[in-house]
C-alpha atoms as a PDB file:
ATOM      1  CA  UNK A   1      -5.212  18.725 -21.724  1.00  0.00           C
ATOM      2  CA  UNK A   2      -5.345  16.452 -18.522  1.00  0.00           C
ATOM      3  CA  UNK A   3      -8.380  17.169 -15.949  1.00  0.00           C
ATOM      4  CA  UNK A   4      -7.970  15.041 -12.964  1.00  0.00           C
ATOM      5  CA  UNK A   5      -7.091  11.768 -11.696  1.00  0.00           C
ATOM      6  CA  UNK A   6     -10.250   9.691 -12.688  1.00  0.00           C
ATOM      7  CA  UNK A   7      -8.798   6.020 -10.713  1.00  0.00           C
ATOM      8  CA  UNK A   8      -5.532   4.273 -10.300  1.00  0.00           C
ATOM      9  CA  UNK A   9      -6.029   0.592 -11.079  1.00  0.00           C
ATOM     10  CA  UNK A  10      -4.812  -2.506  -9.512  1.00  0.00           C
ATOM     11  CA  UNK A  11      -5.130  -5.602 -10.589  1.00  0.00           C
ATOM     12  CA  UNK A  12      -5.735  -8.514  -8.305  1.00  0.00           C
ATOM     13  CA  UNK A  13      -6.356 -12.158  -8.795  1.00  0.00           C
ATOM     14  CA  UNK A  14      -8.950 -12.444  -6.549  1.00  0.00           C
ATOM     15  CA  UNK A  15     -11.515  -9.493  -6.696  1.00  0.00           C
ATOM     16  CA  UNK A  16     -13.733 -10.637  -3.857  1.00  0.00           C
ATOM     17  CA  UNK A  17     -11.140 -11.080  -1.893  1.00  0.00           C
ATOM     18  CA  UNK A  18      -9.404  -7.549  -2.679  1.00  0.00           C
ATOM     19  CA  UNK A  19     -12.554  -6.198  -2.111  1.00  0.00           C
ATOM     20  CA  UNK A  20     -13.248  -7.752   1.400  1.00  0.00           C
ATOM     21  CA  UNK A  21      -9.518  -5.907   2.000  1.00  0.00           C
ATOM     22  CA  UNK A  22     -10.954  -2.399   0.585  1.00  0.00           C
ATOM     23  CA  UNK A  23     -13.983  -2.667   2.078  1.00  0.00           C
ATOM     24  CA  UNK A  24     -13.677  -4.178   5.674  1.00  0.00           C
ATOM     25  CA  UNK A  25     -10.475  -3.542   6.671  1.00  0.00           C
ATOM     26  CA  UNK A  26     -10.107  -0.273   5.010  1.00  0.00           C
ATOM     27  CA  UNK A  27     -13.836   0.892   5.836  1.00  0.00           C
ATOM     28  CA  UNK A  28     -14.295   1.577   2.021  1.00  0.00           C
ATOM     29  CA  UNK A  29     -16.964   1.993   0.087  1.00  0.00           C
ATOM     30  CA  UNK A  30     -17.181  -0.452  -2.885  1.00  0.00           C
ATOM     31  CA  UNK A  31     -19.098  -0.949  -6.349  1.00  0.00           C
ATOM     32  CA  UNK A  32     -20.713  -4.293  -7.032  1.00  0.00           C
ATOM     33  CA  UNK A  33     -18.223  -6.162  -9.233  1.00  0.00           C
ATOM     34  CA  UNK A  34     -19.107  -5.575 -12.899  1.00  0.00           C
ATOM     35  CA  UNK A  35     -17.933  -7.216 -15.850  1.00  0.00           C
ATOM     36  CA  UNK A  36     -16.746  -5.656 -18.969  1.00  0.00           C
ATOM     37  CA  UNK A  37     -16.098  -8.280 -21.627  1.00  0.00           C
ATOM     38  CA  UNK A  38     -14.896  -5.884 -24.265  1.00  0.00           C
ATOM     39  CA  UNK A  39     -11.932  -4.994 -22.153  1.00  0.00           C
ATOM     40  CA  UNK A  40     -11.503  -8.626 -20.725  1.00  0.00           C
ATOM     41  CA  UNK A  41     -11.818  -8.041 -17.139  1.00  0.00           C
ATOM     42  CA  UNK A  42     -14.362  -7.839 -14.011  1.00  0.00           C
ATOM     43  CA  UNK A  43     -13.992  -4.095 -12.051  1.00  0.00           C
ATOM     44  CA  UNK A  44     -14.709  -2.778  -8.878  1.00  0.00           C
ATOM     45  CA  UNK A  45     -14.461   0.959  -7.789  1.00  0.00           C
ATOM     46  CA  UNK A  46     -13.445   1.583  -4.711  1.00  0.00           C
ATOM     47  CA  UNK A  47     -15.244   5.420  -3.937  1.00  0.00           C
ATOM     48  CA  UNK A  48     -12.639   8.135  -2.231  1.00  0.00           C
ATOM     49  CA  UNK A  49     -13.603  11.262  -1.568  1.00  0.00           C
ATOM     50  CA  UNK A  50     -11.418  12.655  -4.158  1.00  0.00           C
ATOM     51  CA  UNK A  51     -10.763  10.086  -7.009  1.00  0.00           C
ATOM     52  CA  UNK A  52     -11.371   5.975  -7.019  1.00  0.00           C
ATOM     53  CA  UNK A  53      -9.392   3.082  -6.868  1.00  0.00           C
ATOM     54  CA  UNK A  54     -10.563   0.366  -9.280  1.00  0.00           C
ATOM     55  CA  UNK A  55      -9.496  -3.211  -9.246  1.00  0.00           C
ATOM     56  CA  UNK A  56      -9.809  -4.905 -11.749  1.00  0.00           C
ATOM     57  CA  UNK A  57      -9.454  -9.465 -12.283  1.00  0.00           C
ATOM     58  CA  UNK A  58      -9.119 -11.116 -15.530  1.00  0.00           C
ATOM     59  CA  UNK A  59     -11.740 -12.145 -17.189  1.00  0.00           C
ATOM     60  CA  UNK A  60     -11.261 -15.077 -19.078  1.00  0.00           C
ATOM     61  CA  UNK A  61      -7.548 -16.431 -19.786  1.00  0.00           C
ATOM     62  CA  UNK A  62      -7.428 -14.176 -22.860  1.00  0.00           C
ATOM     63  CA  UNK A  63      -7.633 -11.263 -20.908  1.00  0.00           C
ATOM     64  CA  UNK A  64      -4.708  -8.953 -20.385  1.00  0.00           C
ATOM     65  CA  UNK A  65      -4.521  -8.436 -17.051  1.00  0.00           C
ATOM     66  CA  UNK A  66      -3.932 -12.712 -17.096  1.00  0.00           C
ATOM     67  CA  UNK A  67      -0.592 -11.565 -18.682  1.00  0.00           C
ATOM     68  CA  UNK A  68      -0.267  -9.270 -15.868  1.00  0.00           C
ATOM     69  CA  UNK A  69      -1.238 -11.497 -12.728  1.00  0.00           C
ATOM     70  CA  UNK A  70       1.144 -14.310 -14.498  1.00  0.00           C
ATOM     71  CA  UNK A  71       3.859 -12.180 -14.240  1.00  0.00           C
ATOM     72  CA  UNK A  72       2.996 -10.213 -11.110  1.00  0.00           C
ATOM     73  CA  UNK A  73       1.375 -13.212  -9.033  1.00  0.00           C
ATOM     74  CA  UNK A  74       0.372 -10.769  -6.152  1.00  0.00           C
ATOM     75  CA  UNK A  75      -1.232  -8.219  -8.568  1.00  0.00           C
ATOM     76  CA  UNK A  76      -0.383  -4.987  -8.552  1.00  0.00           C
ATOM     77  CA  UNK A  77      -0.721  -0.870  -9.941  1.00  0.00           C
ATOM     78  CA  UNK A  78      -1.751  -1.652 -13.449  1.00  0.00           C
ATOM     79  CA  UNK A  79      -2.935   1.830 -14.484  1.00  0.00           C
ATOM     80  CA  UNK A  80      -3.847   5.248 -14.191  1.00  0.00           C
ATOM     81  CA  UNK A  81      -6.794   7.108 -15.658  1.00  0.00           C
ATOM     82  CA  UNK A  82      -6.789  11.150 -16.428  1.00  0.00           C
ATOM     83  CA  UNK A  83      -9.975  12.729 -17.500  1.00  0.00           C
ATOM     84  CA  UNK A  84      -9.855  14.684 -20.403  1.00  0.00           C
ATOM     85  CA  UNK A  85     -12.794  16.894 -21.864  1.00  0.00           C
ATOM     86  CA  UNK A  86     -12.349  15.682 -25.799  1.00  0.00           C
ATOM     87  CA  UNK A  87     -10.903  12.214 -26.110  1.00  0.00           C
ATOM     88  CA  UNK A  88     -10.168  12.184 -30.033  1.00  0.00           C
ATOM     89  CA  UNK A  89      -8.468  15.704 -29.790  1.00  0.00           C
ATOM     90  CA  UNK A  90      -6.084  14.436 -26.839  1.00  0.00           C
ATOM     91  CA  UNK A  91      -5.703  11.262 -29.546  1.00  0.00           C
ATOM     92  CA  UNK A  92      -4.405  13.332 -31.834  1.00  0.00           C
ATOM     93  CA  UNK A  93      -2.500  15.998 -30.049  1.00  0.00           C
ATOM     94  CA  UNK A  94      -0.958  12.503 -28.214  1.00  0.00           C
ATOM     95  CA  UNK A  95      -0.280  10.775 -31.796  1.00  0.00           C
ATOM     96  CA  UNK A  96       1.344  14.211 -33.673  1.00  0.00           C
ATOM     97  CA  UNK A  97       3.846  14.161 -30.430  1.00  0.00           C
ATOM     98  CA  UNK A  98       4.862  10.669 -30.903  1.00  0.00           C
ATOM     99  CA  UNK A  99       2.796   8.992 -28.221  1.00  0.00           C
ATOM    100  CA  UNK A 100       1.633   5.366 -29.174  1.00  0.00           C
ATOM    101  CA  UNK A 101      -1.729   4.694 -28.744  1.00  0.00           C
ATOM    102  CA  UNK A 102      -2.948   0.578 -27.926  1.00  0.00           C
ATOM    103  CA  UNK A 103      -5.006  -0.844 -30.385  1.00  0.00           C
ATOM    104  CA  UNK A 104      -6.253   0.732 -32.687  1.00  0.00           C
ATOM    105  CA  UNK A 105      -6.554   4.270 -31.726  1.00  0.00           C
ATOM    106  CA  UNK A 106     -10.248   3.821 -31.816  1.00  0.00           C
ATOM    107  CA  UNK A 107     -12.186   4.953 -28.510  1.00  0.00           C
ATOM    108  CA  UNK A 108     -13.512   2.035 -26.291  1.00  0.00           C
ATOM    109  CA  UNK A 109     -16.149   2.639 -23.958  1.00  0.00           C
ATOM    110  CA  UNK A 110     -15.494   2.240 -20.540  1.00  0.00           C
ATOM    111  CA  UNK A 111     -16.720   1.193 -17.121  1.00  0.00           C
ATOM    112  CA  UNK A 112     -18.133   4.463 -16.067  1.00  0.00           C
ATOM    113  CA  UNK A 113     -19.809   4.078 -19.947  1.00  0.00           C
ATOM    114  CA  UNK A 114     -17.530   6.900 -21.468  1.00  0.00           C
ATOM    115  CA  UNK A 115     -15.131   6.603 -24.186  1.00  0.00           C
ATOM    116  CA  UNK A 116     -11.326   5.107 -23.124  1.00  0.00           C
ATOM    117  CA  UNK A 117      -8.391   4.619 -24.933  1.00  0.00           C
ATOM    118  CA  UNK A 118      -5.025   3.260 -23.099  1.00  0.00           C
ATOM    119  CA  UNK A 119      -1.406   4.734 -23.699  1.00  0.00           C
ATOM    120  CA  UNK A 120       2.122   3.016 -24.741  1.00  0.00           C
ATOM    121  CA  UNK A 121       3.432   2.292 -20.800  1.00  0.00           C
ATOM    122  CA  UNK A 122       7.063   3.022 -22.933  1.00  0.00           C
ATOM    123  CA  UNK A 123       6.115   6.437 -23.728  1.00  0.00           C
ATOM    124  CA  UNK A 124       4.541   7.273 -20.013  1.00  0.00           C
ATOM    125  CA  UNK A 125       8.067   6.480 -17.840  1.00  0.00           C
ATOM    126  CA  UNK A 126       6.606   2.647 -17.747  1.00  0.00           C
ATOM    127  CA  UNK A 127       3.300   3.936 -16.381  1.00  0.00           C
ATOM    128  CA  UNK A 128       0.001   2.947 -18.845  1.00  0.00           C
ATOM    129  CA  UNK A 129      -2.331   5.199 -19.034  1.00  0.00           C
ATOM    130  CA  UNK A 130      -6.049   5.838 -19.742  1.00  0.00           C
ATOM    131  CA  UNK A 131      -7.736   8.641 -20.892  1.00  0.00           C
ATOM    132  CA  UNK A 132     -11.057   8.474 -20.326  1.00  0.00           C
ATOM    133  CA  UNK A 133     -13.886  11.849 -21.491  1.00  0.00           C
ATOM    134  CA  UNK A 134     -16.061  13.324 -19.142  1.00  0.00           C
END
């Protein structure tokens, strides 16, 4: 069911400064930051040859990852992303073997303008996951 590692995400509370880090101290390439208000936060990829790291800043105190920085002041590994090739089929598969799905089990769409849906962190060993189609 799971194709590859799509990103790990970390959130920050300071993207432009995070992304100075990636980018000139790292010699990364980055994305221009872009916000996604349906998901409450401002993203930029970081491009690796083999996967990306995106970090990602609240946006907005309703956010999530607010909840997250309060608690984690630093920021930190927030997520990981798997590709899968049918999103509602690895739903349900997910759902008839007990995993919880967030919200309302309904696909999002994403930053990379595919469809998303997030995991129970409880049900992953404390890890959340995304599944994202491609």
């Amino acid at each position: 069911m799971l194709g590859r590692v799509n990103h790990i995400a970390i959130a920050v509370p300071d993207l432009a400064a995070a992304t100075a880090v990636y980018r000139d101290t790292l010699g990364a390439r980055v994305s221009q930051p872009q916000a996604l208000p349906e998901h409450g936060v401002t993203v930029v990829f970081v491009e690796l040859p083999n996967t990306k790291v995106e970090l990602l800043e609240p946006l907005g105190e309703a956010s999530p990852i607010a909840a997250f920085i309060a608690k984690n002041a630093s920021g930190g590994m927030h997520h990981v992303c798997y590709e899968v090739d049918d999103i509602i089929a690895a739903r349900d598969r997910l759902t008839a073997g007990g995993a919880r799905v967030l919200g309302d089990g309904t696909p999002k769409i994403g930053a990379h303008g595919k469809p998303v849906l997030f995991l129970h962190p409880k049900d992953f060993q404390g890890t959340l996951v995304e599944l994202e189609q491609v």
